[in-house]
N, C-alpha and C. Protein backbone atom coordinates (compact mmCIF):
# COMPACT_ATOMS: atom_id res chain seq x y z
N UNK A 1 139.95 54.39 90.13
CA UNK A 1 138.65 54.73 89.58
C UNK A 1 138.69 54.52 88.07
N UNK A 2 137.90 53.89 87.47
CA UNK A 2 137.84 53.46 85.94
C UNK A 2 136.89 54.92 85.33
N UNK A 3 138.03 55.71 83.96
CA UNK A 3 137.85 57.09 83.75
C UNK A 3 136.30 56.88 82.63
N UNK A 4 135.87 57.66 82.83
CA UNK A 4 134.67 58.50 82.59
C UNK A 4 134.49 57.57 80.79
N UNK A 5 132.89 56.81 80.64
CA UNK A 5 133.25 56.21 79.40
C UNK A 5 133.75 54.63 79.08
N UNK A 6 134.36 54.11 80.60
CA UNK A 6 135.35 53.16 80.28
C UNK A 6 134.08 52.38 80.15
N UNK A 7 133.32 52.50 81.60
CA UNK A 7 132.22 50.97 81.75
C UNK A 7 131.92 50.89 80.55
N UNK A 8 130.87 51.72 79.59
CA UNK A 8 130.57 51.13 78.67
C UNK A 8 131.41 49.87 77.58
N UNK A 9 132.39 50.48 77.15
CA UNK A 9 133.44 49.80 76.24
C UNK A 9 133.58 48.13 77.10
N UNK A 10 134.05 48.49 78.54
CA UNK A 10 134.11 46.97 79.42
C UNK A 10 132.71 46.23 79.13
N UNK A 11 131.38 47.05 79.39
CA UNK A 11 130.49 45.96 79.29
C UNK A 11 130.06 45.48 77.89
N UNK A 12 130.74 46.43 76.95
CA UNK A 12 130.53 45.57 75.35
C UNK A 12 131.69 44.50 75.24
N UNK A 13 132.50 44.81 75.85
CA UNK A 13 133.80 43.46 75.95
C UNK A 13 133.39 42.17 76.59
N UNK A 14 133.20 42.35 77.91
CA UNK A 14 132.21 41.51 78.73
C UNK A 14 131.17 41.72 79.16
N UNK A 15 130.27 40.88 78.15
CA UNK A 15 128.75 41.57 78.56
C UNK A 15 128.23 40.38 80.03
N UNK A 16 128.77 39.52 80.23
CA UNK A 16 128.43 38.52 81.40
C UNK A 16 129.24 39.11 82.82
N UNK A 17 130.05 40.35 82.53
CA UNK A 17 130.97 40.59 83.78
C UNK A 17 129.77 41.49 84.84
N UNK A 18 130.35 41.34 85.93
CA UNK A 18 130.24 42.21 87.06
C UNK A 18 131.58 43.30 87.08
N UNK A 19 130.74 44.20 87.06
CA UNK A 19 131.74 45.35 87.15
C UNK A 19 131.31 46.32 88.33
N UNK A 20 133.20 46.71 89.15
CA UNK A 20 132.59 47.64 90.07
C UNK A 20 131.62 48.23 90.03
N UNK A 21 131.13 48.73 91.15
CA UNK A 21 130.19 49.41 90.89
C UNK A 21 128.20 48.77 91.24
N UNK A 22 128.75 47.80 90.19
CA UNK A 22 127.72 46.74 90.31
C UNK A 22 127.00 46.51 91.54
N UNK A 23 125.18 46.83 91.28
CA UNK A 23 124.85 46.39 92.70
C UNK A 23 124.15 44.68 92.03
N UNK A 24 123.90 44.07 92.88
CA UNK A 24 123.61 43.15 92.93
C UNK A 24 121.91 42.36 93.69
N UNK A 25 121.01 42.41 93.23
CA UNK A 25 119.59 42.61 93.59
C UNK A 25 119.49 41.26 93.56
N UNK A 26 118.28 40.94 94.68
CA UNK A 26 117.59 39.66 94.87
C UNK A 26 116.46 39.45 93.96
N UNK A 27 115.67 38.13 94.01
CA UNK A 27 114.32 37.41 93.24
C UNK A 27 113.22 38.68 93.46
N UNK A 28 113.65 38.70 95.13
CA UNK A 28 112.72 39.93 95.74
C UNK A 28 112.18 41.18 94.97
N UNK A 29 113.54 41.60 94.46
CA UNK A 29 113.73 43.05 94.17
C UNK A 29 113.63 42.84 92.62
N UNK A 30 113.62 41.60 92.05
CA UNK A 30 113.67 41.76 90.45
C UNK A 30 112.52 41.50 90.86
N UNK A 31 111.51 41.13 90.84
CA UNK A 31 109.92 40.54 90.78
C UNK A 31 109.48 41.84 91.13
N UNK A 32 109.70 42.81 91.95
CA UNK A 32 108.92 44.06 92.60
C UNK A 32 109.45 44.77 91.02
N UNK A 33 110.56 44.90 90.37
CA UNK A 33 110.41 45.78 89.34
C UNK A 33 110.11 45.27 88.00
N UNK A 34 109.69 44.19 87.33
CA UNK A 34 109.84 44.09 86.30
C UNK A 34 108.01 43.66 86.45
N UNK A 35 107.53 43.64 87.48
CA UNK A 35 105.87 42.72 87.64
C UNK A 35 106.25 41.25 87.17
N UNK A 36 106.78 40.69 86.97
CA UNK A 36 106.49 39.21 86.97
C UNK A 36 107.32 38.26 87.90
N UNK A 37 106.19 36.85 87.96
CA UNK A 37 106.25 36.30 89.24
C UNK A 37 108.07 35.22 88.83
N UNK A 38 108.07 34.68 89.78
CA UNK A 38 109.18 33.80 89.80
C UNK A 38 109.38 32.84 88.83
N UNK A 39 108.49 32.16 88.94
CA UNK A 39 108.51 31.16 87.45
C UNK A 39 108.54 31.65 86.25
N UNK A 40 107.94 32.80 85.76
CA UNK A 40 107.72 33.92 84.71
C UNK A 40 109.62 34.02 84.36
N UNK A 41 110.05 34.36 85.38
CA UNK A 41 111.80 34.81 85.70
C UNK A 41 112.23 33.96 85.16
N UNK A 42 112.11 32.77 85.78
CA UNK A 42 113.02 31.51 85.74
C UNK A 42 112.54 31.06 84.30
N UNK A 43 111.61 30.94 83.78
CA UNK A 43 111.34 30.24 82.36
C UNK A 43 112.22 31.16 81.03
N UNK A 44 112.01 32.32 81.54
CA UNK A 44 112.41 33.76 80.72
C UNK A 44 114.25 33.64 80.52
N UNK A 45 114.63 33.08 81.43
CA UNK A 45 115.95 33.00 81.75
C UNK A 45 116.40 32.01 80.87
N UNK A 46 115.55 30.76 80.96
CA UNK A 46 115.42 30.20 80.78
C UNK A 46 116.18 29.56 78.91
N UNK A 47 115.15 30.45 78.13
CA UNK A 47 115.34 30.91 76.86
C UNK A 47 115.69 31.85 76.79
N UNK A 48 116.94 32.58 77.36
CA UNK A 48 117.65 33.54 77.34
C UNK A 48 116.39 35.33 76.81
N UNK A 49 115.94 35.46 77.15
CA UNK A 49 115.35 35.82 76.82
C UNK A 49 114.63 37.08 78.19
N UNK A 50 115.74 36.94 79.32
CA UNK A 50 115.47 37.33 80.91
C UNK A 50 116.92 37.50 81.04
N UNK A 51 117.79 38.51 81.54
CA UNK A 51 119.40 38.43 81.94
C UNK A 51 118.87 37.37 83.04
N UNK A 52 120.30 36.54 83.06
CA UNK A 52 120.32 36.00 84.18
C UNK A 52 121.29 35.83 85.55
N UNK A 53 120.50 35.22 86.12
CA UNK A 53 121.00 34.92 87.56
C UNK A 53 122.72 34.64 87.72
N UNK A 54 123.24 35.36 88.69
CA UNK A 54 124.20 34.87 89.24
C UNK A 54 124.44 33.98 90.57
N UNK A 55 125.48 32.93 90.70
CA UNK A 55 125.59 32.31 91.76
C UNK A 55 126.10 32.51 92.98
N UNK A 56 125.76 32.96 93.86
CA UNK A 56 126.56 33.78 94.70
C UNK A 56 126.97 32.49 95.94
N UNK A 57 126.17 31.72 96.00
CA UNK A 57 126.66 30.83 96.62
C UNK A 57 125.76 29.21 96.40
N UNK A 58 125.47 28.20 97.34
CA UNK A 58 124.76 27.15 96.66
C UNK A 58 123.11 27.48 96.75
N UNK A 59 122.63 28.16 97.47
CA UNK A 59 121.51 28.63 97.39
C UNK A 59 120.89 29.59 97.08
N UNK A 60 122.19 30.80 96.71
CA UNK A 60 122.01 31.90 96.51
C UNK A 60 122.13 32.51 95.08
N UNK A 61 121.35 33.49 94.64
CA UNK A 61 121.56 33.95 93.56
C UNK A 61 121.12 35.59 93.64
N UNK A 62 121.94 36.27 92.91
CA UNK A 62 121.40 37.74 92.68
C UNK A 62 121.81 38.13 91.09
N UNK A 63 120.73 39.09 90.67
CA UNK A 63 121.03 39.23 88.81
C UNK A 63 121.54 40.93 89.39
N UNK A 64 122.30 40.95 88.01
CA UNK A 64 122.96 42.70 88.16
C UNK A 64 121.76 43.85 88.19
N UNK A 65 121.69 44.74 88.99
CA UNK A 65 120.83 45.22 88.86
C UNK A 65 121.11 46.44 87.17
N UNK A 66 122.02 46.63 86.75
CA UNK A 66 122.20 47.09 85.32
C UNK A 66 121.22 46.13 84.56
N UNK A 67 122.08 45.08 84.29
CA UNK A 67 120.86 44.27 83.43
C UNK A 67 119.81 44.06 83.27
N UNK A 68 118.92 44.35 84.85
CA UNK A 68 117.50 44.35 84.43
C UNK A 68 117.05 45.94 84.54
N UNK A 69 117.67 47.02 84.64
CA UNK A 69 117.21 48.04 83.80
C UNK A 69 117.21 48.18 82.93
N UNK A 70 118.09 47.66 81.83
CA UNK A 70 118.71 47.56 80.51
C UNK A 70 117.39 47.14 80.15
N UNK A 71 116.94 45.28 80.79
CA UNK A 71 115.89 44.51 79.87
C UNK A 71 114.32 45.47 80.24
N UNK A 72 114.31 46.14 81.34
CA UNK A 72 113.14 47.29 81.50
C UNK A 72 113.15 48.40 80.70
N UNK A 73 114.14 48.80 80.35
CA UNK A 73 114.58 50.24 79.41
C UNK A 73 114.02 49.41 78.11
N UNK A 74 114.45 48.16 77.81
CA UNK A 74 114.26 47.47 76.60
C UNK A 74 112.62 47.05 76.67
N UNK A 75 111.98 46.90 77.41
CA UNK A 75 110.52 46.39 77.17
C UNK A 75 109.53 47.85 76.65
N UNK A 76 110.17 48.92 77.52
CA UNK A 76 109.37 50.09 77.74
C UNK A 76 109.79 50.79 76.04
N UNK A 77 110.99 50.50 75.93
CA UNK A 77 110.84 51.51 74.52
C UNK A 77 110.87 50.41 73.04
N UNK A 78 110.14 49.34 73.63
CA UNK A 78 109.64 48.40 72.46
C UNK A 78 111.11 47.78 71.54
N UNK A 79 112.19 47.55 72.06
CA UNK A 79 112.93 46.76 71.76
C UNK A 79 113.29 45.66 71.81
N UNK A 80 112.23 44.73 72.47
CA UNK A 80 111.99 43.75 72.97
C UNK A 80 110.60 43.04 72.54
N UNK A 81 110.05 43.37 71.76
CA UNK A 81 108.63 42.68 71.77
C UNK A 81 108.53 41.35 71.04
N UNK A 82 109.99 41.01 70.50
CA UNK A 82 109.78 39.72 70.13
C UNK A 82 109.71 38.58 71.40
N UNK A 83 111.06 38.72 71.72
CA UNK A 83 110.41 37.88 73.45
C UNK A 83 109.88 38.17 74.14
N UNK A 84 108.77 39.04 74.07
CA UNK A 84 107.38 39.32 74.98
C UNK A 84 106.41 38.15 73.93
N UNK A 85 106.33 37.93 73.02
CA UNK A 85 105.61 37.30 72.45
C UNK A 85 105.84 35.64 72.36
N UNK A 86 107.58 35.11 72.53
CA UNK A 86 107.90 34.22 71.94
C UNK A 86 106.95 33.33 73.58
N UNK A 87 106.76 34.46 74.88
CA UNK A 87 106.96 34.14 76.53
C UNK A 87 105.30 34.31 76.28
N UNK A 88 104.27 34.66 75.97
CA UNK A 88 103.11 35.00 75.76
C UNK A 88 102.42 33.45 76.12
């Protein structure tokens, strides 16, 4: 079990890792929480500006579900409004 504290320090080390723990959400499940459609995703990602997608296999992809609370935590308390605007 990784002690109390660690994740954080790991995900400032590797901010691209999957770490135990990690759930792993579909297009499905990011589009139902953030309100925007697929292309919205994919353009956003695009210009880094959207965490992105992982490859889970050749057709498959799922994003961490941390990361897009992070970029929801980040829209809602206005830490983000430059790429709400650059995506406008």
């Amino acid at each position: 079990m990784v002690p109390k504290g660690t994740h954080i320090a790991m995900t400032a080390l590797l901010p691209d890792a999957i770490l135990p723990g990690d759930r792993l959400i579909s297009i499905h499940e990011v589009k139902a929480r953030v309100g925007l459609g697929q292309s919205t995703i994919y353009a956003r990602m695009a210009t880094g500006a959207f965490p992105k997608a992982r490859p889970l296999g050749p057709r498959t992809v799922r994003w961490v579900e941390r990361e897009i609370d992070a970029w929801v935590a980040a829209i809602v308390t206005g830490q983000d409004h430059a790429a709400d605007r650059r995506q406008a």
